[in-house]
PDB file of N, CA and C in Angstrom:
ATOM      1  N   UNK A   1      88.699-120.965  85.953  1.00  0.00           N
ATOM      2  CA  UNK A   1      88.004-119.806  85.421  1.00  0.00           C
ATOM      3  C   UNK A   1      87.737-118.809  86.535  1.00  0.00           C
ATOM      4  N   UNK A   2      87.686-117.281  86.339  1.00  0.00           N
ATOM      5  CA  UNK A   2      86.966-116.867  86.766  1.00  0.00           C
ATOM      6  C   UNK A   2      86.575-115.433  86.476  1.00  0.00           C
ATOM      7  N   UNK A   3      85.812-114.768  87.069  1.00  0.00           N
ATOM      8  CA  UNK A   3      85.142-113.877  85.875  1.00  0.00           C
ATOM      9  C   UNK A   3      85.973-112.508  85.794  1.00  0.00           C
ATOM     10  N   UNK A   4      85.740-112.196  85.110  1.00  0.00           N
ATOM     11  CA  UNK A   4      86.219-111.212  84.327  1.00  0.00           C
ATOM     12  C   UNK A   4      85.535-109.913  83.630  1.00  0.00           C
ATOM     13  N   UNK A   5      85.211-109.058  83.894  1.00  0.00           N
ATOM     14  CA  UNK A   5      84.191-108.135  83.518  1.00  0.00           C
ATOM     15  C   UNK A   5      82.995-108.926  83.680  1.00  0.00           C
ATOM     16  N   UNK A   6      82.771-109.599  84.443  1.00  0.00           N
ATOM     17  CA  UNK A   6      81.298-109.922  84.384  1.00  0.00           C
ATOM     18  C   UNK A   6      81.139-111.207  83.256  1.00  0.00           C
ATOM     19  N   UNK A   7      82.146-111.672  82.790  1.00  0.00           N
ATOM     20  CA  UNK A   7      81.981-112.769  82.275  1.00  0.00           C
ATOM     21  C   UNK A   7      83.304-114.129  82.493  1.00  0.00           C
ATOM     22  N   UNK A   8      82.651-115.234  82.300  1.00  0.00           N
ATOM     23  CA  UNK A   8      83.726-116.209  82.923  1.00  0.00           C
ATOM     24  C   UNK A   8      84.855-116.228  81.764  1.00  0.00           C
ATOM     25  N   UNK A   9      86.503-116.007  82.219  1.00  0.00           N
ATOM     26  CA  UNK A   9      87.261-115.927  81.507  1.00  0.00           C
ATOM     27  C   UNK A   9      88.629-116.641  82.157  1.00  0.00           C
ATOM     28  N   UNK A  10      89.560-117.535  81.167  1.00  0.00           N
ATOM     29  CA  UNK A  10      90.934-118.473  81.492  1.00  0.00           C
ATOM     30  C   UNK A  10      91.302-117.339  82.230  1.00  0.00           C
ATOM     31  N   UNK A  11      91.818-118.106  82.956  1.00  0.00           N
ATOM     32  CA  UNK A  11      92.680-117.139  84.435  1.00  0.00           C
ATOM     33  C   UNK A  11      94.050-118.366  85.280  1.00  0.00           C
ATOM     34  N   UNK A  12      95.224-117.808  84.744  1.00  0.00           N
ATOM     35  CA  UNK A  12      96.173-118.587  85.486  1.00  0.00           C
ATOM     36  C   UNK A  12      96.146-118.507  86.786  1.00  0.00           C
ATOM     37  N   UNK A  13      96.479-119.783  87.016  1.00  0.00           N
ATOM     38  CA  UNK A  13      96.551-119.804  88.396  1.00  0.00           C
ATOM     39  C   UNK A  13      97.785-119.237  89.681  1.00  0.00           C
ATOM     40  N   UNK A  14      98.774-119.642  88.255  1.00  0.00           N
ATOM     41  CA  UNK A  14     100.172-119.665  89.509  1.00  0.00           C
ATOM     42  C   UNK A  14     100.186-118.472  90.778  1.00  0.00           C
ATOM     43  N   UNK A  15      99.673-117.643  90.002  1.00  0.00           N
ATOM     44  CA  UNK A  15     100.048-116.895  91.876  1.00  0.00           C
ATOM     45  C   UNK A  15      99.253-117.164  93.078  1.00  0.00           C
ATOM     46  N   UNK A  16      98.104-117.560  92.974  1.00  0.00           N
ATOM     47  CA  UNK A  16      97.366-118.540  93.768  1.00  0.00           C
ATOM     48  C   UNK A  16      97.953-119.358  94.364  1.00  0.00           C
ATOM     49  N   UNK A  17      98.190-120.131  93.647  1.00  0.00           N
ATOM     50  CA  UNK A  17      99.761-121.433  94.257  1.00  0.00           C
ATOM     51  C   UNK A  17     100.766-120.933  94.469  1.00  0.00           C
ATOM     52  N   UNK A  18     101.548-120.187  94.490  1.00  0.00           N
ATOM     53  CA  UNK A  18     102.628-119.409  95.346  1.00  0.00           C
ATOM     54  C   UNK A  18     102.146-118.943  96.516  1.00  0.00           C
ATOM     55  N   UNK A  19     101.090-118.179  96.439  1.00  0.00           N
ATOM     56  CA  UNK A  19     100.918-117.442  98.087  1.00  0.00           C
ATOM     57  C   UNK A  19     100.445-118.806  98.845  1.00  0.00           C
ATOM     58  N   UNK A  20      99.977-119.665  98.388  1.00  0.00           N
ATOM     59  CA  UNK A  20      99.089-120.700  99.207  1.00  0.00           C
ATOM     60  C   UNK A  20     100.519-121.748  99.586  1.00  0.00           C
ATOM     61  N   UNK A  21     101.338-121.662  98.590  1.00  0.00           N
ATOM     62  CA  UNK A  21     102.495-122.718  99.698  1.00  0.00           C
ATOM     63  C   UNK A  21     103.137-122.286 100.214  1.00  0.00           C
ATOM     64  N   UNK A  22     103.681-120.681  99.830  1.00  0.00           N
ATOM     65  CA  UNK A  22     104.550-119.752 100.332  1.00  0.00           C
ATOM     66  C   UNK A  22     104.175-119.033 101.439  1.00  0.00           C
ATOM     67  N   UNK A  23     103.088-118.865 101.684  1.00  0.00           N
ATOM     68  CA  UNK A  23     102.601-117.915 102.817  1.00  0.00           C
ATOM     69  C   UNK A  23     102.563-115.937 102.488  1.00  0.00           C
ATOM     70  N   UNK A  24     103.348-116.324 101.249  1.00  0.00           N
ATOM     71  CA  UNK A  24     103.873-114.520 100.906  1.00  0.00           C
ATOM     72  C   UNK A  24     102.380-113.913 100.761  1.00  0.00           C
ATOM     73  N   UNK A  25     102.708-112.615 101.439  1.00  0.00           N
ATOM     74  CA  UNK A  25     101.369-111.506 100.760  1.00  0.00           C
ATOM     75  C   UNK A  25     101.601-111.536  99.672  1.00  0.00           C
ATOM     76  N   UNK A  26     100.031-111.231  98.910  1.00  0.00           N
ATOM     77  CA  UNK A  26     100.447-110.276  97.539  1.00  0.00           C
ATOM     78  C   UNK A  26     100.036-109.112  97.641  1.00  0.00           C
ATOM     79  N   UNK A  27     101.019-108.191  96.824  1.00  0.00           N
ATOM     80  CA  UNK A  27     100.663-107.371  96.910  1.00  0.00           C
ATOM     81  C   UNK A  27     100.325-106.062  95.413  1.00  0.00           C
ATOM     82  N   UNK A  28      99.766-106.067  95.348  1.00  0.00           N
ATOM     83  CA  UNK A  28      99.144-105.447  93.637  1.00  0.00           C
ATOM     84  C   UNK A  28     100.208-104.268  93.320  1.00  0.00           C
ATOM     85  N   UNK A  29     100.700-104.275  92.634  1.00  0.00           N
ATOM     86  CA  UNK A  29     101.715-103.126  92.125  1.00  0.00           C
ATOM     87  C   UNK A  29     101.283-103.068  90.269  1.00  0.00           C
ATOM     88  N   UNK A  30     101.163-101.405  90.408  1.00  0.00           N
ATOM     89  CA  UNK A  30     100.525-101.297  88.603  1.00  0.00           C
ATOM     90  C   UNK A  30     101.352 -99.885  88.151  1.00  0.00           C
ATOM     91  N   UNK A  31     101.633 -99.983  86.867  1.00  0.00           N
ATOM     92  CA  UNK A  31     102.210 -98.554  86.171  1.00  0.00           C
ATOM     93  C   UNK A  31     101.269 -98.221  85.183  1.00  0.00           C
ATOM     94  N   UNK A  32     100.972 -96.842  85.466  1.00  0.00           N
ATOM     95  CA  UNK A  32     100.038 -95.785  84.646  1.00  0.00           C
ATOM     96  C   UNK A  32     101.059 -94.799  83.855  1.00  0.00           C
ATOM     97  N   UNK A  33     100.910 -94.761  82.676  1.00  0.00           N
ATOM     98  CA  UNK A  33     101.423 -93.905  81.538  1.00  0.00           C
ATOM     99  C   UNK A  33     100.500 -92.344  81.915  1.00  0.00           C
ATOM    100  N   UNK A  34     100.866 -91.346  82.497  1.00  0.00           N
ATOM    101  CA  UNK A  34     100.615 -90.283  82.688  1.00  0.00           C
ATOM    102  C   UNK A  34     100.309 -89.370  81.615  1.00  0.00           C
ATOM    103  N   UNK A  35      99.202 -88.421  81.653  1.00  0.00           N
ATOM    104  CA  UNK A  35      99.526 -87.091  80.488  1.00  0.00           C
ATOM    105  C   UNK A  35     100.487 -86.583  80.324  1.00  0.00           C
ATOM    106  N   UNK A  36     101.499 -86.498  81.233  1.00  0.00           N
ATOM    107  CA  UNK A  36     102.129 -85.354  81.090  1.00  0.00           C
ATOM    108  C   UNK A  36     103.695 -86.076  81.000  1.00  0.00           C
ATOM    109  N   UNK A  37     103.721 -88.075  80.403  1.00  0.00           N
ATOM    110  CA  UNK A  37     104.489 -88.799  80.168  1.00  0.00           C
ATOM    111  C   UNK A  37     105.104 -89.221  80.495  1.00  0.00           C
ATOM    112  N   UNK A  38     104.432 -88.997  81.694  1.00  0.00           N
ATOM    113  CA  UNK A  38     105.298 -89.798  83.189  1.00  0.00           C
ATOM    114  C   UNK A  38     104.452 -91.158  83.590  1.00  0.00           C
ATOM    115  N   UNK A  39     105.063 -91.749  84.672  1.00  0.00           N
ATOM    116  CA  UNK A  39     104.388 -92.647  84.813  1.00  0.00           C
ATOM    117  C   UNK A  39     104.048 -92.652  86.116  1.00  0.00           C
ATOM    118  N   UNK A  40     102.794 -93.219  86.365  1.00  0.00           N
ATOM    119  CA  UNK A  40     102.271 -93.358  88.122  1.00  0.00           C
ATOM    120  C   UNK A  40     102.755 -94.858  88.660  1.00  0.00           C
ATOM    121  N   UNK A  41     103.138 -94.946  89.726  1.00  0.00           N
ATOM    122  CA  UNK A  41     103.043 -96.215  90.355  1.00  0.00           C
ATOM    123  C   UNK A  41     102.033 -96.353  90.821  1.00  0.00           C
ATOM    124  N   UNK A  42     101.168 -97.294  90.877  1.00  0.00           N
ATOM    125  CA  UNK A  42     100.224 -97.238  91.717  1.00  0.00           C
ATOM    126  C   UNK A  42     100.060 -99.037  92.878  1.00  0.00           C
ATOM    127  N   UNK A  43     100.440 -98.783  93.992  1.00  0.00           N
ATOM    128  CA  UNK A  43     100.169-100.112  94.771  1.00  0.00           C
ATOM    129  C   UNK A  43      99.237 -99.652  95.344  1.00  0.00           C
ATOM    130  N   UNK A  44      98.449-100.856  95.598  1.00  0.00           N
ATOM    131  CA  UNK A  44      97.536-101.416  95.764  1.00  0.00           C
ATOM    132  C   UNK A  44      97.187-102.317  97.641  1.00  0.00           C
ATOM    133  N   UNK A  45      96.220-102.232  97.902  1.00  0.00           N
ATOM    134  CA  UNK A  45      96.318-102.898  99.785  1.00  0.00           C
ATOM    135  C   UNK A  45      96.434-104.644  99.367  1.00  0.00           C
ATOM    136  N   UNK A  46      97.041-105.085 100.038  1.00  0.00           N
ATOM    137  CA  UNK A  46      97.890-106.127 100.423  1.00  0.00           C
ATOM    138  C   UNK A  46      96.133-107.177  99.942  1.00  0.00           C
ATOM    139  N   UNK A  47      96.498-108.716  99.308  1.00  0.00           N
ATOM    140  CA  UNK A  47      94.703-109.030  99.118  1.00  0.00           C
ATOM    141  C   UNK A  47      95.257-110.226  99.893  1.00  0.00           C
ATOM    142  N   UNK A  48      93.861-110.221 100.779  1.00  0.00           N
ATOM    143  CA  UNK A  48      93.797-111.403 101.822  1.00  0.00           C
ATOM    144  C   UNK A  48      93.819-112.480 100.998  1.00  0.00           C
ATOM    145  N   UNK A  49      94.562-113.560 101.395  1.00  0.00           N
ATOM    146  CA  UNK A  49      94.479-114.647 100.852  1.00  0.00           C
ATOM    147  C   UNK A  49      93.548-115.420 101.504  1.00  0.00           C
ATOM    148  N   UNK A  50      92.700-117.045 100.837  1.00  0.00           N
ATOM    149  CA  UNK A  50      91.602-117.308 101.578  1.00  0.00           C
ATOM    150  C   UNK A  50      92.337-118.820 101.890  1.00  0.00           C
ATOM    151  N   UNK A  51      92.513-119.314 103.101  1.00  0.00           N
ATOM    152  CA  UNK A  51      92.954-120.549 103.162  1.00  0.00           C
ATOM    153  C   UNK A  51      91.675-121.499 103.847  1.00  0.00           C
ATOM    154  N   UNK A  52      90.917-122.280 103.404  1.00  0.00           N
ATOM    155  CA  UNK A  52      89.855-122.748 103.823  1.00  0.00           C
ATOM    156  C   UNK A  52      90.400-124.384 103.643  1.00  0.00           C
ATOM    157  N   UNK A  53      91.777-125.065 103.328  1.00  0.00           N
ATOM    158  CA  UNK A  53      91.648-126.231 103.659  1.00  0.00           C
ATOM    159  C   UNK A  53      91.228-126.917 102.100  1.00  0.00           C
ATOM    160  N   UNK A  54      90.304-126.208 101.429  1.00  0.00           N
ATOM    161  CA  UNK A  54      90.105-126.974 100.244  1.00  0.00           C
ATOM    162  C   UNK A  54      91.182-126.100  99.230  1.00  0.00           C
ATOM    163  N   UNK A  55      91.608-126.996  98.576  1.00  0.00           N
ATOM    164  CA  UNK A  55      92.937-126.312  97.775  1.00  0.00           C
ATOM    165  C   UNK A  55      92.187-125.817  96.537  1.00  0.00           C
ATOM    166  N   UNK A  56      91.655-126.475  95.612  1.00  0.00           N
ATOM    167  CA  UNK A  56      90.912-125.959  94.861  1.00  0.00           C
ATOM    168  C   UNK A  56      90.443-125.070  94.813  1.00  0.00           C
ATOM    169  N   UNK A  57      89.274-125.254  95.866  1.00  0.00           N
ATOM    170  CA  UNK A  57      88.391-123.777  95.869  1.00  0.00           C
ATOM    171  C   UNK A  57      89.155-122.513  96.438  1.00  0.00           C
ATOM    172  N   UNK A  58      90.201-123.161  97.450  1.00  0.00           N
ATOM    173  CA  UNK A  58      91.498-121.709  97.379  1.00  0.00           C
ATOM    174  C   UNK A  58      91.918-121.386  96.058  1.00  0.00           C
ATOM    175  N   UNK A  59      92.167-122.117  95.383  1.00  0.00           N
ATOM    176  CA  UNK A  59      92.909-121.267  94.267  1.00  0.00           C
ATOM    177  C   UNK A  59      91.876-120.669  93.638  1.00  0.00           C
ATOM    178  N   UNK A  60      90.708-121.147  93.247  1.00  0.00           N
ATOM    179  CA  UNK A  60      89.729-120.392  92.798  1.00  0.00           C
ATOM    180  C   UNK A  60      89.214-118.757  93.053  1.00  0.00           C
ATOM    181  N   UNK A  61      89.194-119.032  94.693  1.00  0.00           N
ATOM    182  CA  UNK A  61      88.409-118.314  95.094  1.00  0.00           C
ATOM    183  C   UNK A  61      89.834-116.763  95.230  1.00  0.00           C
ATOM    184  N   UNK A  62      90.982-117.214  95.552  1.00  0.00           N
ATOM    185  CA  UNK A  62      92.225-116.335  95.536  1.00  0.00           C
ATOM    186  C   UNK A  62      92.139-115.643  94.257  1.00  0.00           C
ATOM    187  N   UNK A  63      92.365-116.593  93.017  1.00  0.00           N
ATOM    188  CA  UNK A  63      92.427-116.068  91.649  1.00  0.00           C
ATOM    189  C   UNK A  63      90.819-115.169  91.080  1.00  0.00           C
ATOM    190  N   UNK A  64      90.206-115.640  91.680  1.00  0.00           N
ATOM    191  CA  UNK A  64      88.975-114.524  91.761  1.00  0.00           C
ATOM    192  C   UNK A  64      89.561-113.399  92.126  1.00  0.00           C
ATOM    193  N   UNK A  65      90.359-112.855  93.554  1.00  0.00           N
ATOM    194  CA  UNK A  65      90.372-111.832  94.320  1.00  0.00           C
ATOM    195  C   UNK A  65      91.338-110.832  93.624  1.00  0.00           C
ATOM    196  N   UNK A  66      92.850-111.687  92.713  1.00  0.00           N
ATOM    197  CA  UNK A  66      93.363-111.219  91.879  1.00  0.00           C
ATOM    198  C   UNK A  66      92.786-110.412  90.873  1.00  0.00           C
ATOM    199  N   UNK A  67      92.168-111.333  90.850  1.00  0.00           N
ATOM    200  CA  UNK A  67      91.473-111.172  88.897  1.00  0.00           C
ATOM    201  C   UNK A  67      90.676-109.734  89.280  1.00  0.00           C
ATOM    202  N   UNK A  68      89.939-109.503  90.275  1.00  0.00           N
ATOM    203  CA  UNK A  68      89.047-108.140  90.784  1.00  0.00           C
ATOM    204  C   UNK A  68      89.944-106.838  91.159  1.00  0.00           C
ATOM    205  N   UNK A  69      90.886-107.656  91.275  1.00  0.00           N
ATOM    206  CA  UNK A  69      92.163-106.028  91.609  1.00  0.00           C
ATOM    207  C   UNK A  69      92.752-105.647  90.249  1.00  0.00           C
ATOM    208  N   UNK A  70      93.142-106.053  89.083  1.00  0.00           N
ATOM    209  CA  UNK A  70      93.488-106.152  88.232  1.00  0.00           C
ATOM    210  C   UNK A  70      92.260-105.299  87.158  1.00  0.00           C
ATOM    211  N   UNK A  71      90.824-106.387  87.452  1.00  0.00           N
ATOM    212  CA  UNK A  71      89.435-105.380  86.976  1.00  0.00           C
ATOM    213  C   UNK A  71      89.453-103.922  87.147  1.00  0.00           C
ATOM    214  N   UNK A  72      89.747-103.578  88.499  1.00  0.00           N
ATOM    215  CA  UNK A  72      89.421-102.454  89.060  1.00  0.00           C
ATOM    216  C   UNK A  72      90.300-101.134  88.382  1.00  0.00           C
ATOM    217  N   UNK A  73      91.505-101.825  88.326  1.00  0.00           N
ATOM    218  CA  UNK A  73      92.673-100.917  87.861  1.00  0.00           C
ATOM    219  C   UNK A  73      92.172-100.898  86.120  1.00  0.00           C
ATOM    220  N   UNK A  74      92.460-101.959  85.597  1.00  0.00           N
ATOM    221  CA  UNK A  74      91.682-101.732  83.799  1.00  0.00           C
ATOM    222  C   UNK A  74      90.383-100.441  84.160  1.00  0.00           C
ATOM    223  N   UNK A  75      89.898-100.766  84.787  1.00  0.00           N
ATOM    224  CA  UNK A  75      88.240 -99.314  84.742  1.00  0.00           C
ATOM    225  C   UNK A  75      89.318 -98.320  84.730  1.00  0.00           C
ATOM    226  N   UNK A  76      89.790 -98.212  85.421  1.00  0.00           N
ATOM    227  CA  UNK A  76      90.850 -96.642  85.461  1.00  0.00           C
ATOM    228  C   UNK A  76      91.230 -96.209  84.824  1.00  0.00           C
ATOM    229  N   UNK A  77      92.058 -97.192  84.023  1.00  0.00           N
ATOM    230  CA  UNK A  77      92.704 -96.932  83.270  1.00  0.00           C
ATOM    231  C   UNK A  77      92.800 -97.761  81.849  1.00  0.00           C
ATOM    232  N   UNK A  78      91.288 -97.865  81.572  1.00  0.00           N
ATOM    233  CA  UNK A  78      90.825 -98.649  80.463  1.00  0.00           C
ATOM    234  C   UNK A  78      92.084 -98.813  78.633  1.00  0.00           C
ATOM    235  N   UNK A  79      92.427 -97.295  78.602  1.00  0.00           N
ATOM    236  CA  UNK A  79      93.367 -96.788  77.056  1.00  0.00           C
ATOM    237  C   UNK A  79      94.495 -97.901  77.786  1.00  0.00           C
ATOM    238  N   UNK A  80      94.833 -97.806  78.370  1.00  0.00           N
ATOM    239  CA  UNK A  80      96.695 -98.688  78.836  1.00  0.00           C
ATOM    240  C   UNK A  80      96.144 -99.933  78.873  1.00  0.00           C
ATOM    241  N   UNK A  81      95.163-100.868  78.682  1.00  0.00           N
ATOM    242  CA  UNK A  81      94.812-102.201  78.648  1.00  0.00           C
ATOM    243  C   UNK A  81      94.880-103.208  77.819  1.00  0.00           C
ATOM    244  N   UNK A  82      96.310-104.199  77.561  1.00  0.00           N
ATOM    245  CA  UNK A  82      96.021-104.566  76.598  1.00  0.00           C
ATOM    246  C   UNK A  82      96.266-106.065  77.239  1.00  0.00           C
ATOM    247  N   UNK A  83      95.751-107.187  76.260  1.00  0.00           N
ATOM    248  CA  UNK A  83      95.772-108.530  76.634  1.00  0.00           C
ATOM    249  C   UNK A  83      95.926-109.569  75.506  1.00  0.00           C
ATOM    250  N   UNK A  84      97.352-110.432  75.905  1.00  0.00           N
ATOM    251  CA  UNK A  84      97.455-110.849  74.604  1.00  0.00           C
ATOM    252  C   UNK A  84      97.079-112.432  74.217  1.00  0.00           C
ATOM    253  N   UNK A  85      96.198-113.353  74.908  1.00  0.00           N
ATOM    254  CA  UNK A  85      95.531-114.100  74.541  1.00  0.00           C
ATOM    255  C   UNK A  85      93.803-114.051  74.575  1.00  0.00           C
ATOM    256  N   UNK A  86      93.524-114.628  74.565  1.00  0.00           N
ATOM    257  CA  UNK A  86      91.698-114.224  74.050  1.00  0.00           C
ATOM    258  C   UNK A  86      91.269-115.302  75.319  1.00  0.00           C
ATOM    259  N   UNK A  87      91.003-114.484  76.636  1.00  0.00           N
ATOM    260  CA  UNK A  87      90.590-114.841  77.966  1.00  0.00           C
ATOM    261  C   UNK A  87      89.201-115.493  77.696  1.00  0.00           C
ATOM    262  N   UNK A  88      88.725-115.021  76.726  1.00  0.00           N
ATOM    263  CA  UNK A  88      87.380-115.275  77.079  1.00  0.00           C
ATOM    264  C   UNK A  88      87.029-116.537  75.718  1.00  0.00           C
ATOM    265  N   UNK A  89      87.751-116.770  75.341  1.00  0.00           N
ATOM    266  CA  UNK A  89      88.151-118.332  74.006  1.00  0.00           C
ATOM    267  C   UNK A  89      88.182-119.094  74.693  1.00  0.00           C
ATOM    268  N   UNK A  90      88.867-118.745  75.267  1.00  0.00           N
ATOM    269  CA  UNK A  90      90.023-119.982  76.212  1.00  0.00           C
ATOM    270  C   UNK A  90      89.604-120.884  77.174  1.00  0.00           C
ATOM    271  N   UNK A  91      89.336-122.218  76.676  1.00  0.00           N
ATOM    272  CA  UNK A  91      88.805-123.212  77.604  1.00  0.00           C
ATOM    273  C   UNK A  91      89.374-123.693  78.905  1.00  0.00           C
ATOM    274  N   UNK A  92      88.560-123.858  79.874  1.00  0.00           N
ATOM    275  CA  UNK A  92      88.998-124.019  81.053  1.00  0.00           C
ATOM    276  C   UNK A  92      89.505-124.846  81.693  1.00  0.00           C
ATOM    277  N   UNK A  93      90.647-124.311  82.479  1.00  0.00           N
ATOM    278  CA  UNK A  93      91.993-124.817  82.750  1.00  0.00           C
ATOM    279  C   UNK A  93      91.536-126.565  83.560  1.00  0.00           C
ATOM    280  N   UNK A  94      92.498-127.063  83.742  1.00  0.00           N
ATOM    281  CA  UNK A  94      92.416-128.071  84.991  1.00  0.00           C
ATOM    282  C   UNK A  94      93.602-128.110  85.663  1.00  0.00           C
ATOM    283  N   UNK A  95      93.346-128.125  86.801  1.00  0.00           N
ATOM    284  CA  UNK A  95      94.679-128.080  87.821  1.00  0.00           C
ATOM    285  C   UNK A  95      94.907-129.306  88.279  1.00  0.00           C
ATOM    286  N   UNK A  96      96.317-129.608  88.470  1.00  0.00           N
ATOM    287  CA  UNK A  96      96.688-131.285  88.542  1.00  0.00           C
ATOM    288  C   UNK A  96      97.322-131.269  89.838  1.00  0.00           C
ATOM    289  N   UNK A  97      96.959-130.590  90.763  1.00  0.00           N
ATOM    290  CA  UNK A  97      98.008-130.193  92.399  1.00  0.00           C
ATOM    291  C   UNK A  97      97.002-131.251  93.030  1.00  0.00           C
TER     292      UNK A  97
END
């Protein structure tokens, strides 16, 4: 889990577990539908990954950092937001790594 507008919501993990075995940055890349029907790219600064040794609370605490870049961009651009399972239904995951 982790939160989500201010409330706790299912949150996959996998990219958590990619940067954490892979070493890869991530790096936030988003498309905005423009007024004028164009579209914006918008990237995003590179998000520190947290390697503290506990794998768990890495993925946690990573998929938190995701989940807040992703937040930030929805405020922006709240009309282009759509999501197609019910995050906040959705009982919480267990990871088997």
């Amino acid at each position: 889990m982790s939160d989500f507008f201010g409330r706790p919501a299912c949150t996959g993990v996998g990219l958590a577990v990619l940067a954490l075995r892979s070493g890869a940055p991530v790096l936030p890349m988003f498309m905005a539908l423009q007024k004028s029907g164009k579209y914006k790219f918008i990237l995003k600064p590179l998000v520190e990954i947290s390697r503290t040794g506990d794998y768990e609370k890495d993925l946690l605490e990573n998929t938190q950092r995701f989940t807040k870049v992703v937040e930030d961009v929805v405020r922006e651009y709240p009309d282009q937001w759509f999501w197609i399972h019910q995050r906040w239904k959705t009982k919480k995951w267990q990871t088997a790594m």
